[in-house]
PDB file of N, CA and C in Angstrom:
ATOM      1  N   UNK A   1     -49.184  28.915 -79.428  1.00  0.00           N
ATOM      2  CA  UNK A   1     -47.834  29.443 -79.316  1.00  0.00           C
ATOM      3  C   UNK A   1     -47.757  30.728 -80.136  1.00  0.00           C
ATOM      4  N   UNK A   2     -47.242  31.872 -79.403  1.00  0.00           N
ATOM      5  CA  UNK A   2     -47.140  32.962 -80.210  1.00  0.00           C
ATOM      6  C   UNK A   2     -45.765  33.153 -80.610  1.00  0.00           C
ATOM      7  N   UNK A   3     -45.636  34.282 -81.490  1.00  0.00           N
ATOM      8  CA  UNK A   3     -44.309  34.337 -82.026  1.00  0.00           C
ATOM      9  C   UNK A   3     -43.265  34.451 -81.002  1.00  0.00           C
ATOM     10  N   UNK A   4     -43.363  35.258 -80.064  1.00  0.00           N
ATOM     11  CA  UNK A   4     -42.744  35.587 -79.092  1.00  0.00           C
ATOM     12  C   UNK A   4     -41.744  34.298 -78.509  1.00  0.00           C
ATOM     13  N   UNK A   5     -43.043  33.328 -77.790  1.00  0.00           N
ATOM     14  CA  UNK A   5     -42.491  31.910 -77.347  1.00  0.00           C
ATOM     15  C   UNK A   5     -42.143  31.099 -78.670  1.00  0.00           C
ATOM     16  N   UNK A   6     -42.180  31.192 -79.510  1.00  0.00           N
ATOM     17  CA  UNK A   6     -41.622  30.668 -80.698  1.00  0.00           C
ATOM     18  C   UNK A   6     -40.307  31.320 -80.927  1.00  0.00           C
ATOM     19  N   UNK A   7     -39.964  32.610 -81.107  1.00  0.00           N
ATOM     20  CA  UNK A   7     -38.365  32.861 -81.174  1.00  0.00           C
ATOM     21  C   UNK A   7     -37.765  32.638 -80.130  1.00  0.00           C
ATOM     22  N   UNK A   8     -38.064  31.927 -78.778  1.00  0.00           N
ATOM     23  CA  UNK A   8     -37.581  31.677 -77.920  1.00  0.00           C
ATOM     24  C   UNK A   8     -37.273  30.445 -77.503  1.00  0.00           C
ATOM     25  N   UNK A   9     -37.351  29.705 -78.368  1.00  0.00           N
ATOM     26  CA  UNK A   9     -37.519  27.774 -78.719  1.00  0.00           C
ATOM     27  C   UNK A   9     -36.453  27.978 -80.156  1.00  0.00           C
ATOM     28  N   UNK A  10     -35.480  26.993 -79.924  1.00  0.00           N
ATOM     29  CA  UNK A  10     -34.864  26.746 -81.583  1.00  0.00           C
ATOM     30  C   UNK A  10     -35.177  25.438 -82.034  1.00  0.00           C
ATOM     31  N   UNK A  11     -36.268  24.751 -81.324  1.00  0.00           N
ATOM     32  CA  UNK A  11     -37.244  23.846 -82.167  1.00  0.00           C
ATOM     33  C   UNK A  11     -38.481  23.936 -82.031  1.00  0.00           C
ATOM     34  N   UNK A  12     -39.099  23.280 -82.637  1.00  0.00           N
ATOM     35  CA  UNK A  12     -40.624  23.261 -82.325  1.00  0.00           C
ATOM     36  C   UNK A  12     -41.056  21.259 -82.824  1.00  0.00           C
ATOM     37  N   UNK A  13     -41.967  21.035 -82.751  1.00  0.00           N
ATOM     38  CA  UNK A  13     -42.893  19.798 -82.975  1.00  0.00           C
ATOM     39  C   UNK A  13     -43.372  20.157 -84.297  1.00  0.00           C
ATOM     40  N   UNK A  14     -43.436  19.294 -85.516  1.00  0.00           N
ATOM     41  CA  UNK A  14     -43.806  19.395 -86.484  1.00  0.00           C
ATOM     42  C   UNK A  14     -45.686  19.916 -86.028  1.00  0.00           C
ATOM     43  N   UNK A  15     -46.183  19.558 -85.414  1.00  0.00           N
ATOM     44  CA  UNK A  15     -47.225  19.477 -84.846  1.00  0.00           C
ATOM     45  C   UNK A  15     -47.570  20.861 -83.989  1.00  0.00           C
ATOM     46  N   UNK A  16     -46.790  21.138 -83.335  1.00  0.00           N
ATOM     47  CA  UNK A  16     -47.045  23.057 -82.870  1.00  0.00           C
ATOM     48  C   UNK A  16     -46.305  24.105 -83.927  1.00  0.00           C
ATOM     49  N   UNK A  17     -45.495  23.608 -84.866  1.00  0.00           N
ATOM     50  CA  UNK A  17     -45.166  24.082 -86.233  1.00  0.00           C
ATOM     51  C   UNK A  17     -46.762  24.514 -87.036  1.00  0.00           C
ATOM     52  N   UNK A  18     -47.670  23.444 -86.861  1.00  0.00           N
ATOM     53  CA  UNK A  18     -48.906  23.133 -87.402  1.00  0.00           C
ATOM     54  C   UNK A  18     -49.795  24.573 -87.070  1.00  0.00           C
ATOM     55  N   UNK A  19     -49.603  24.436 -85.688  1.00  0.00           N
ATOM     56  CA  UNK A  19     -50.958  25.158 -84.756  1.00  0.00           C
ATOM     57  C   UNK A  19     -50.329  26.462 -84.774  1.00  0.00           C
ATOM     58  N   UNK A  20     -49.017  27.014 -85.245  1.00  0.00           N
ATOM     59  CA  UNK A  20     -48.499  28.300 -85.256  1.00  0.00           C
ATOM     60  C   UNK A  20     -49.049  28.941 -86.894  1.00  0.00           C
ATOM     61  N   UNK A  21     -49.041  27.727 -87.851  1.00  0.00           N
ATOM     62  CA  UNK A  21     -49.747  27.692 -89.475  1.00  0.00           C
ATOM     63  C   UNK A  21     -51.127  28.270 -89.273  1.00  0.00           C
ATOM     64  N   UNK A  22     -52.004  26.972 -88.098  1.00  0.00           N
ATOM     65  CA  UNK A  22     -53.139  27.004 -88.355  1.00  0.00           C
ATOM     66  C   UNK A  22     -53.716  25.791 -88.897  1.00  0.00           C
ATOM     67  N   UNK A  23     -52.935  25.199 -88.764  1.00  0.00           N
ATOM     68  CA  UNK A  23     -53.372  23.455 -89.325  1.00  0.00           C
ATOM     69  C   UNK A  23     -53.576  21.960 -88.515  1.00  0.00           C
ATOM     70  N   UNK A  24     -54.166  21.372 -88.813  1.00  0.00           N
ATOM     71  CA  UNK A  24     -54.690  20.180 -87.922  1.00  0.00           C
ATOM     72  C   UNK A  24     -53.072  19.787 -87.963  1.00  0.00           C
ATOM     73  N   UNK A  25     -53.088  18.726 -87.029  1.00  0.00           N
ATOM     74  CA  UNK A  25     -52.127  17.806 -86.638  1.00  0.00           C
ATOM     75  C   UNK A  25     -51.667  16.920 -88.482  1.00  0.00           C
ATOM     76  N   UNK A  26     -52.932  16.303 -89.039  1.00  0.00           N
ATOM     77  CA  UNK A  26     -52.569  15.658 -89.715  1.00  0.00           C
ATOM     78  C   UNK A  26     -52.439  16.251 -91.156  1.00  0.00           C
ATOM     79  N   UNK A  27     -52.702  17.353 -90.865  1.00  0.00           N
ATOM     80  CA  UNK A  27     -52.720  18.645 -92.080  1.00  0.00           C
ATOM     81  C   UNK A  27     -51.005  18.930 -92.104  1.00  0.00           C
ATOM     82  N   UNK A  28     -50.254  19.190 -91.143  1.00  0.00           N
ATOM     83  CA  UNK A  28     -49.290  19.777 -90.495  1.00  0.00           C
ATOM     84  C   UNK A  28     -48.116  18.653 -91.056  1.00  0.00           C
ATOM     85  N   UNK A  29     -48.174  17.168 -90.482  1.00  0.00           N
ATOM     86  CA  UNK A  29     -47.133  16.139 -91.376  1.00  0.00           C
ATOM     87  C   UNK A  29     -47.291  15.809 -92.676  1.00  0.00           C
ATOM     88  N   UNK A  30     -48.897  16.361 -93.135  1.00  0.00           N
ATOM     89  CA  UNK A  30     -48.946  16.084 -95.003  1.00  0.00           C
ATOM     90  C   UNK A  30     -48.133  17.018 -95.114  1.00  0.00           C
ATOM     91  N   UNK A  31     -47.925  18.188 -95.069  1.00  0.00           N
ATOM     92  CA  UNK A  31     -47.285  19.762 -95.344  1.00  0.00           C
ATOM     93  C   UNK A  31     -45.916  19.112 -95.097  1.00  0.00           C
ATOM     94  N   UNK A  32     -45.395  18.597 -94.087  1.00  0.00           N
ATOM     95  CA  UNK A  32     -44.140  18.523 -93.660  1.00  0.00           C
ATOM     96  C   UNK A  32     -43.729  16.990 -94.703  1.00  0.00           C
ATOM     97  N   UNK A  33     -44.230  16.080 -94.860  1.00  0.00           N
ATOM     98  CA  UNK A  33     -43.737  15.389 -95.930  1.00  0.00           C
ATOM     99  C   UNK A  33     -44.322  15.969 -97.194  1.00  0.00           C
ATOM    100  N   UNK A  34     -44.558  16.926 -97.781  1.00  0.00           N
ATOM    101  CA  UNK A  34     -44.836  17.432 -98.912  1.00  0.00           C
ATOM    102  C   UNK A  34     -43.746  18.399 -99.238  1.00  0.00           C
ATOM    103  N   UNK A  35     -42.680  18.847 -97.898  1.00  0.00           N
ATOM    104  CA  UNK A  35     -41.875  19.747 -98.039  1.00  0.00           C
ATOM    105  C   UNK A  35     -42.253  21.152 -97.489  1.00  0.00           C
ATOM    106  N   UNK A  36     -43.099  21.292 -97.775  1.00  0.00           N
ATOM    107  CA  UNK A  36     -43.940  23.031 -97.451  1.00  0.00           C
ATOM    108  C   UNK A  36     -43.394  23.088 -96.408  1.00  0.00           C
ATOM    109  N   UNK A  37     -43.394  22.813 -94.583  1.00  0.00           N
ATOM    110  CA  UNK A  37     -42.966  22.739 -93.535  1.00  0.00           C
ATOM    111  C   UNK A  37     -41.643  22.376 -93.589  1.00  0.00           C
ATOM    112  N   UNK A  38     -40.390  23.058 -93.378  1.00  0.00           N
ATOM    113  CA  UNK A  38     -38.885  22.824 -93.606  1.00  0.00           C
ATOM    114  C   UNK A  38     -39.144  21.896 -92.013  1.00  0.00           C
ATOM    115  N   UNK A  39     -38.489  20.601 -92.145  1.00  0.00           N
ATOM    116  CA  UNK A  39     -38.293  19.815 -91.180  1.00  0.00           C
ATOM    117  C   UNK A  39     -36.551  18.957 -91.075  1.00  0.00           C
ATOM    118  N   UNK A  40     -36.441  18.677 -89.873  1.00  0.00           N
ATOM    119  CA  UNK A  40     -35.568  18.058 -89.610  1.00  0.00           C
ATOM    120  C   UNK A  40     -35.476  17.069 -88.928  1.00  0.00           C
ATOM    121  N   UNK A  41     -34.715  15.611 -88.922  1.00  0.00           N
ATOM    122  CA  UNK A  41     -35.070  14.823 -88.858  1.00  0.00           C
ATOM    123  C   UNK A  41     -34.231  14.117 -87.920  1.00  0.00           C
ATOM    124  N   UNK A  42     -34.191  14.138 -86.279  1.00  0.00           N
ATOM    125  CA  UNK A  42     -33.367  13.126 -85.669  1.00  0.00           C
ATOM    126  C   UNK A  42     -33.477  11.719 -85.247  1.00  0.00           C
ATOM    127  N   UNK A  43     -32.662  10.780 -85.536  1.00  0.00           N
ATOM    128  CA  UNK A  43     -33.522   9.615 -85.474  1.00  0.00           C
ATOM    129  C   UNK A  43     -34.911   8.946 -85.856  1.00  0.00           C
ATOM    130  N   UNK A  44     -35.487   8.953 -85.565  1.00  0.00           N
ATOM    131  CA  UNK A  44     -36.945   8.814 -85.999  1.00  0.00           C
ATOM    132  C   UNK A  44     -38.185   9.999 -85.741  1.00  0.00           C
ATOM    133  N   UNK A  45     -37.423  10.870 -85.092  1.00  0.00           N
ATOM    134  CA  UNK A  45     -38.390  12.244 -84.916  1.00  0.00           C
ATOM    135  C   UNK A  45     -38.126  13.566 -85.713  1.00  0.00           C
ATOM    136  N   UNK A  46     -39.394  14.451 -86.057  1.00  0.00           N
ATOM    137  CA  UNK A  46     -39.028  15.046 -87.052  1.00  0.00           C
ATOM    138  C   UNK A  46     -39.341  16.401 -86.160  1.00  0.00           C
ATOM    139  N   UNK A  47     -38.472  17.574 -86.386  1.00  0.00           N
ATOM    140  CA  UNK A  47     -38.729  18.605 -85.573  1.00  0.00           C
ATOM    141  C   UNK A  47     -38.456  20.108 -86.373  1.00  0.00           C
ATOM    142  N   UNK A  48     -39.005  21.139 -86.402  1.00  0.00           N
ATOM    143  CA  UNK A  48     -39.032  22.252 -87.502  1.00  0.00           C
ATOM    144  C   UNK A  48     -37.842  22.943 -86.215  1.00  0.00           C
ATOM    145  N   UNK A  49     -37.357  23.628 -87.017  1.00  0.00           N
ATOM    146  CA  UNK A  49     -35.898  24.746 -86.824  1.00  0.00           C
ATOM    147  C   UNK A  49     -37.186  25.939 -86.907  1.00  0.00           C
ATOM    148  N   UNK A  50     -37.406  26.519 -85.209  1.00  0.00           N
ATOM    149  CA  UNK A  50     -38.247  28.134 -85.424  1.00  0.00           C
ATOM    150  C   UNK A  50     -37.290  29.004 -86.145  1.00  0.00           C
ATOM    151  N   UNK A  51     -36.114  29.192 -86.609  1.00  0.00           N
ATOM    152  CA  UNK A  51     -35.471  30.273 -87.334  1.00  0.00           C
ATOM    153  C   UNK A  51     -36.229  29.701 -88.916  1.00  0.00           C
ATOM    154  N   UNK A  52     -36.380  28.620 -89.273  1.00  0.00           N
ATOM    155  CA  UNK A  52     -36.471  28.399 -90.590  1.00  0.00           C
ATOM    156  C   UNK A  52     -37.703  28.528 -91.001  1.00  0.00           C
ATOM    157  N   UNK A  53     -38.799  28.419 -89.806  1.00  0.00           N
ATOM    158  CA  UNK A  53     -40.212  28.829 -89.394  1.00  0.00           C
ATOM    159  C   UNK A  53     -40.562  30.181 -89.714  1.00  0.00           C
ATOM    160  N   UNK A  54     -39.829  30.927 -88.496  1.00  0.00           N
ATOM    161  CA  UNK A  54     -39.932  32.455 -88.978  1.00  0.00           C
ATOM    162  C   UNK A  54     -39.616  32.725 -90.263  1.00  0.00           C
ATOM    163  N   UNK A  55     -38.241  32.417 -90.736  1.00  0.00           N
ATOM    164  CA  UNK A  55     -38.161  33.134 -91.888  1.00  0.00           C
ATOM    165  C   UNK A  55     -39.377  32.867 -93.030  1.00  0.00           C
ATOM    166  N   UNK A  56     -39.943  31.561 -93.071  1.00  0.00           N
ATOM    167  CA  UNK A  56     -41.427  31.456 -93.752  1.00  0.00           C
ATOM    168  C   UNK A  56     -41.960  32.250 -93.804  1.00  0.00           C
ATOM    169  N   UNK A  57     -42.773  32.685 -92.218  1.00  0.00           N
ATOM    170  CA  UNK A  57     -43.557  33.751 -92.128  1.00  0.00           C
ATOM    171  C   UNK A  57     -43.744  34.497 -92.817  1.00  0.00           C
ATOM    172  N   UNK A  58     -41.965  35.214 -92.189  1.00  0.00           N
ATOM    173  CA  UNK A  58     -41.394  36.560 -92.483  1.00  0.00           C
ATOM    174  C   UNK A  58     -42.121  36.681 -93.894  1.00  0.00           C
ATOM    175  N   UNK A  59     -41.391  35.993 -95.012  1.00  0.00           N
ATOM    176  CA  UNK A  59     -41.892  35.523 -96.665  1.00  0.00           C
ATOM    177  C   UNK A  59     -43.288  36.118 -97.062  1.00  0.00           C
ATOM    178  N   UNK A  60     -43.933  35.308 -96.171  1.00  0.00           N
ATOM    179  CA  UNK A  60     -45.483  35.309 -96.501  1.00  0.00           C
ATOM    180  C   UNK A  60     -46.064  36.539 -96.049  1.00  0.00           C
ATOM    181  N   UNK A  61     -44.958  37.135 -95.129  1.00  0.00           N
ATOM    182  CA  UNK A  61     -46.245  38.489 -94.607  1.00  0.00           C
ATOM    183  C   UNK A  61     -45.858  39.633 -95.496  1.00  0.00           C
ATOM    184  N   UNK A  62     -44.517  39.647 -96.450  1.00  0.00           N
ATOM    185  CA  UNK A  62     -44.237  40.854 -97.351  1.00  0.00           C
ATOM    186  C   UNK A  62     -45.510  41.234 -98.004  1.00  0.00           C
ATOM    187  N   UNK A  63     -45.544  42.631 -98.391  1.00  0.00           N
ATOM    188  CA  UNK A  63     -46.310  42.981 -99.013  1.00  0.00           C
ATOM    189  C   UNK A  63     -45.909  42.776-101.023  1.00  0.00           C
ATOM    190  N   UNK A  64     -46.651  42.218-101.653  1.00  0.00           N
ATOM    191  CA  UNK A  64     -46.690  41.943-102.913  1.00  0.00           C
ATOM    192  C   UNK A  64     -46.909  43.379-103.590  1.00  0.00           C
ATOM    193  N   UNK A  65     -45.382  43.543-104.793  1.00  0.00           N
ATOM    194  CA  UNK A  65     -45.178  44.595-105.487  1.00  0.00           C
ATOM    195  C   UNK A  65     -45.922  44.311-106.709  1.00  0.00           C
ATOM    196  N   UNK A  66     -47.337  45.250-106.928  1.00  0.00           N
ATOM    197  CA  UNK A  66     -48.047  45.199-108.218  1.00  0.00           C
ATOM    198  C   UNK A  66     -47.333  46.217-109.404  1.00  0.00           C
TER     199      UNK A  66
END
């Protein structure tokens, strides 16, 4: 999934949340019950908000002021 089809989804699968990271499946729900992965939780399924996704990114791709 690229960003593209990702701002075009206002959910995703904790699990293609994963594969947009770069992380195994079971890499992806340690992260998401560890917190790292902002998740949300309906009923018994847990699903990432792509706005709360991107803005991660966004985070991580700034350039660091030395």
């Amino acid at each position: 999934m690229n960003r593209r089809e990702l701002s075009e989804r206002v959910t995703v699968s904790v699990e293609q949340a994963g594969q947009v990271l770069g992380l195994s499946r079971g890499a992806a729900y340690n992260a998401a019950r560890r917190g790292d992965i902002p998740t949300l939780k309906i009923g018994k399924r847990l699903i990432v908000s792509t706005a709360q996704l991107l803005a991660m990114l966004d985070a991580c791709a700034e350039p660091v002021a030395h």
